[in-house]
N, C-alpha and C. Protein backbone atom coordinates (compact mmCIF):
# COMPACT_ATOMS: atom_id res chain seq x y z
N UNK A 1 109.13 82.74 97.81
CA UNK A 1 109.47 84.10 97.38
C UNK A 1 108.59 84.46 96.20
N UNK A 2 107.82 85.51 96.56
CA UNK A 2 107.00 85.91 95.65
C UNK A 2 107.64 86.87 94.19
N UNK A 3 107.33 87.38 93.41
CA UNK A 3 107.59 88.49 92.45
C UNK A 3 106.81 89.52 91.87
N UNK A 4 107.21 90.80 91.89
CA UNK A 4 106.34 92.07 91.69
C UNK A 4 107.08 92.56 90.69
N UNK A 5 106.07 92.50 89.00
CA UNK A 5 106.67 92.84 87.98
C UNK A 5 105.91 94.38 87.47
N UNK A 6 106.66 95.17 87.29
CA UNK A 6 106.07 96.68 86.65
C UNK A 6 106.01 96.61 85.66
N UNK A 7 104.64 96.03 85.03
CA UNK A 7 105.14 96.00 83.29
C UNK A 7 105.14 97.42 82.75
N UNK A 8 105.21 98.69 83.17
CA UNK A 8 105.37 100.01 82.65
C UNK A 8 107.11 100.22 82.21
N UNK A 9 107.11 99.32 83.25
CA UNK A 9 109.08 99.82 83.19
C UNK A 9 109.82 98.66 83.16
N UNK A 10 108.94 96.96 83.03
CA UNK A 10 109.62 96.04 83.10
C UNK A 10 110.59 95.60 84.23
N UNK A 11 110.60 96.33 85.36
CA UNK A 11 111.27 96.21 86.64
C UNK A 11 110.59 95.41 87.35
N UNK A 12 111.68 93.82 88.12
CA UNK A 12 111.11 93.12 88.83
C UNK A 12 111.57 93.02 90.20
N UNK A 13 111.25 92.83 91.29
CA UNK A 13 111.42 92.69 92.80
C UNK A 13 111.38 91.41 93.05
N UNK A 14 111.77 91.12 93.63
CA UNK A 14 111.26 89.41 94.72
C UNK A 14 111.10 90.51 96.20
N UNK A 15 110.01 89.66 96.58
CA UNK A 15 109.22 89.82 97.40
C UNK A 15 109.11 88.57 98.24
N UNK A 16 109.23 88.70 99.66
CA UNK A 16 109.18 87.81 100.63
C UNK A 16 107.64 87.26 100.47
N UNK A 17 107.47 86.21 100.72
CA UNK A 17 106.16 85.46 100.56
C UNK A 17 105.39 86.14 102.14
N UNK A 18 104.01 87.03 101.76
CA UNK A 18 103.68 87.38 102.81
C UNK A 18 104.50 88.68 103.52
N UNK A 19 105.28 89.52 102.74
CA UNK A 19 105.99 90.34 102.67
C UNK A 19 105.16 91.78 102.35
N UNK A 20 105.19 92.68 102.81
CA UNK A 20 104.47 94.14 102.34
C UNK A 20 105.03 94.51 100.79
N UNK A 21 104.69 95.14 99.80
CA UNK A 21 105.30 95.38 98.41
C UNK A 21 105.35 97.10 98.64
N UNK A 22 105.55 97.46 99.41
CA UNK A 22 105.42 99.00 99.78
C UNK A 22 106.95 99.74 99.00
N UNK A 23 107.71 98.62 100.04
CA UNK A 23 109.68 98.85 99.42
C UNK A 23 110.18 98.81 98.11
N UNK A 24 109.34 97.79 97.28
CA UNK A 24 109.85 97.57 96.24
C UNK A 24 108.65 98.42 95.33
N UNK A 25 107.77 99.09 95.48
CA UNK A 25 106.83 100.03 95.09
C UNK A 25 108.01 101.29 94.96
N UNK A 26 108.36 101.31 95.87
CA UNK A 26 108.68 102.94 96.38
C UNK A 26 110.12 102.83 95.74
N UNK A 27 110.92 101.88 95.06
CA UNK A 27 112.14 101.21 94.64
C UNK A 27 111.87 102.19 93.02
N UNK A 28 110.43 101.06 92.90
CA UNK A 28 110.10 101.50 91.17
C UNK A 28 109.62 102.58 91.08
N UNK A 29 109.53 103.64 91.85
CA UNK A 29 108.85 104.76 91.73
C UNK A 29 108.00 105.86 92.00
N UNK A 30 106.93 104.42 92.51
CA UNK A 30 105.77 104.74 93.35
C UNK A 30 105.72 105.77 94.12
N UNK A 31 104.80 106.96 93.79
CA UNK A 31 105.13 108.03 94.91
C UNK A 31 104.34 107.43 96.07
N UNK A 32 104.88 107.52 97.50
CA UNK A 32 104.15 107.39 98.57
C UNK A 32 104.10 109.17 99.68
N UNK A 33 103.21 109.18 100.18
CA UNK A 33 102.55 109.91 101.34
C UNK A 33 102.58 109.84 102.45
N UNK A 34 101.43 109.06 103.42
CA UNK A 34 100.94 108.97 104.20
C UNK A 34 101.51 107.57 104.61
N UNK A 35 101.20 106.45 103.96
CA UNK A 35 101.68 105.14 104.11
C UNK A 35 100.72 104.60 104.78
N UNK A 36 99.67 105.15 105.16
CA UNK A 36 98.25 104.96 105.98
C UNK A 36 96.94 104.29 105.27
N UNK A 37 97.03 104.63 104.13
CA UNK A 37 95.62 104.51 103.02
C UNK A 37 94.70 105.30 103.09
N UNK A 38 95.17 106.55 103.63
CA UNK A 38 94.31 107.66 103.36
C UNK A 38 94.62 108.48 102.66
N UNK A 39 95.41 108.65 102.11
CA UNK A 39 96.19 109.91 100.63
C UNK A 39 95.82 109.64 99.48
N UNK A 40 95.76 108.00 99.56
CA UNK A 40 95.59 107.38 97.88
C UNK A 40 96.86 108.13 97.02
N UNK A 41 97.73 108.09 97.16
CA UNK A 41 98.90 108.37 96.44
C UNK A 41 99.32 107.05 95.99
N UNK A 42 99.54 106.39 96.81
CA UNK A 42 100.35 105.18 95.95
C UNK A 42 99.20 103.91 95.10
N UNK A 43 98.32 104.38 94.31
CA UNK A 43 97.30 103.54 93.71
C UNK A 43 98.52 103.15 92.87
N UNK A 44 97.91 101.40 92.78
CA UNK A 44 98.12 100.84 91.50
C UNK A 44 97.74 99.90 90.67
N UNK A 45 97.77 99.93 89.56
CA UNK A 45 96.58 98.98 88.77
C UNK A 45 97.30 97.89 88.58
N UNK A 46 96.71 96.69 89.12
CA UNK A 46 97.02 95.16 89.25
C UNK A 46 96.48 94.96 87.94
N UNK A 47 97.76 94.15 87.09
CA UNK A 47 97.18 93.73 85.63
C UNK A 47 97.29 92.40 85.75
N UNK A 48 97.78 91.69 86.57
CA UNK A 48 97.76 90.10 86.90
C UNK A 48 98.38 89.69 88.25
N UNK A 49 97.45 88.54 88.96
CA UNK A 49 97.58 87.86 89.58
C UNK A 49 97.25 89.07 91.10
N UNK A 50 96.28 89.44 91.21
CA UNK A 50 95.33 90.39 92.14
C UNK A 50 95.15 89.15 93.12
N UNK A 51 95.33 87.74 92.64
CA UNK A 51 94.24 86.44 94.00
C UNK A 51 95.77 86.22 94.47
N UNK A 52 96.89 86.61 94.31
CA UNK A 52 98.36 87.12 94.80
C UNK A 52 98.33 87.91 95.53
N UNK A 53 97.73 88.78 96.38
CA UNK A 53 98.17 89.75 96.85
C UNK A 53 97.01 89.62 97.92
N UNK A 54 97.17 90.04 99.19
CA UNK A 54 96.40 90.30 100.35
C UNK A 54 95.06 90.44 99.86
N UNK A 55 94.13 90.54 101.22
CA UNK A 55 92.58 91.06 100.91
C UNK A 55 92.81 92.38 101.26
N UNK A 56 91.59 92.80 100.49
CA UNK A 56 91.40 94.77 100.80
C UNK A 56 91.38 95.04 102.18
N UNK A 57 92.16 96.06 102.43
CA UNK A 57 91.66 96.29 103.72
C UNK A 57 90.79 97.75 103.82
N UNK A 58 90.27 98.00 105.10
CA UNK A 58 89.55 98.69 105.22
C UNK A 58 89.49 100.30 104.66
N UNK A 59 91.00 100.50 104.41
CA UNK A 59 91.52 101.75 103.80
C UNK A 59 90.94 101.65 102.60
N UNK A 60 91.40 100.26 102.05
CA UNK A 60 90.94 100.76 100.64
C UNK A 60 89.88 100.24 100.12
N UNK A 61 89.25 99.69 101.04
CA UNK A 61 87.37 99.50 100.20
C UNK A 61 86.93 101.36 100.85
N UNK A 62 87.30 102.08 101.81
CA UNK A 62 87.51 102.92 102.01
C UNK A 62 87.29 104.03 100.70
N UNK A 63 88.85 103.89 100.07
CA UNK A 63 89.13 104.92 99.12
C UNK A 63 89.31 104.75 97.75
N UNK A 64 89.13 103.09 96.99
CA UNK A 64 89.05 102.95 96.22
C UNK A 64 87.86 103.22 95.18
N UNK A 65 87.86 103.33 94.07
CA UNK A 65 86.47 103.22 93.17
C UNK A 65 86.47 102.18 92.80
N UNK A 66 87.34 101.80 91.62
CA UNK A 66 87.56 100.51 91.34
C UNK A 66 88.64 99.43 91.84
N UNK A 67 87.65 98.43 92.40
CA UNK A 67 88.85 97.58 93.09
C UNK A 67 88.44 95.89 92.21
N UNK A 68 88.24 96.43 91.36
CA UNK A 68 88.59 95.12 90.18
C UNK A 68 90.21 95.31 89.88
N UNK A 69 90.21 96.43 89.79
CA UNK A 69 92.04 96.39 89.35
C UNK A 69 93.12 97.32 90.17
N UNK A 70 92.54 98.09 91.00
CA UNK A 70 93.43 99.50 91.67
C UNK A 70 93.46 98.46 93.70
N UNK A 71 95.10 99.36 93.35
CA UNK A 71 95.37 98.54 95.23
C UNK A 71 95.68 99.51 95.37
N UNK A 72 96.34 99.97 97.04
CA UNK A 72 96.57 101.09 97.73
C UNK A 72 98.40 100.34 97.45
N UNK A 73 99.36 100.62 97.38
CA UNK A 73 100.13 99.75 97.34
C UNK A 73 100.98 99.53 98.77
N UNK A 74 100.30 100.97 99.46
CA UNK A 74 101.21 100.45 101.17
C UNK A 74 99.68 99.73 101.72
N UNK A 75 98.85 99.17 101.32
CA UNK A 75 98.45 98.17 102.23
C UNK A 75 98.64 97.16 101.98
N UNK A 76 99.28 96.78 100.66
CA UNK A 76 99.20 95.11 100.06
C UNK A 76 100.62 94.44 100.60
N UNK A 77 100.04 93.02 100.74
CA UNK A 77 101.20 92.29 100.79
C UNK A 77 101.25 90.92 99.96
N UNK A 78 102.34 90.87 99.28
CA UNK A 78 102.04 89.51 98.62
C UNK A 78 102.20 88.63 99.32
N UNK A 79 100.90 87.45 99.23
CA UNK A 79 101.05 85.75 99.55
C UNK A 79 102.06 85.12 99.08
N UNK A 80 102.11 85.32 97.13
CA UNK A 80 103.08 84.58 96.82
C UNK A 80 102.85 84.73 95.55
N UNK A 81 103.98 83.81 94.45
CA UNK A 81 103.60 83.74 93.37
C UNK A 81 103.74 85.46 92.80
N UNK A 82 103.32 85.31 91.56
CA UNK A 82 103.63 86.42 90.47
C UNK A 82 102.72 87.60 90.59
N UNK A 83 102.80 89.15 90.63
CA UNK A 83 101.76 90.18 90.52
C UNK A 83 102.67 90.96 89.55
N UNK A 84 101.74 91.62 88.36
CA UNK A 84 102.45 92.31 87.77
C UNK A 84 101.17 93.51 88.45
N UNK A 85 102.03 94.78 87.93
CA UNK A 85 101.40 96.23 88.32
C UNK A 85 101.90 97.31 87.74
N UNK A 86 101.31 98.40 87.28
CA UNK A 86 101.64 99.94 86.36
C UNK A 86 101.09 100.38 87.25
N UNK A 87 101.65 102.27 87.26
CA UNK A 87 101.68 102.98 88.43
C UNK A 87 101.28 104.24 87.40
């Protein structure tokens, strides 16, 4: 069981290992759209543990600028282990 911490609001989720973080995005706030990765509505900046969370997918090498720190958050899924994220 993984964990998705918002350090904006200090709100934490457990997250199924290999689980989408879309639910517990959209829990803390996250506005979502499309749910596709073409709106870029639900960006969010990974402040730790990014080698936690899925590879990019095509949406968002797609629509990202910076993908040192910004995810689409309906394409990610956590592997495992800890991701914190601000929205």
């Amino acid at each position: 069981m993984g964990k998705l911490i918002f350090e904006d609001t200090d709100e934490e989720f457990d997250v199924e290992d290999g689980g989408s973080i879309a639910e517990a995005c959209e829990r803390a706030g996250v506005p979502f759209a499309c749910t596709e990765g073409v709106c870029g509505t639900c960006v969010i900046a990974v402040k730790g543990g990014m080698e936690n969370l899925s590879a990019f997918t095509q949406e968002e090498s797609d629509f990202l600028g910076d993908m040192e720190e910004e995810r689409l958050a309906c394409q990610c899924k956590l592997k495992q282990g800890i991701v914190k994220v601000v929205f």
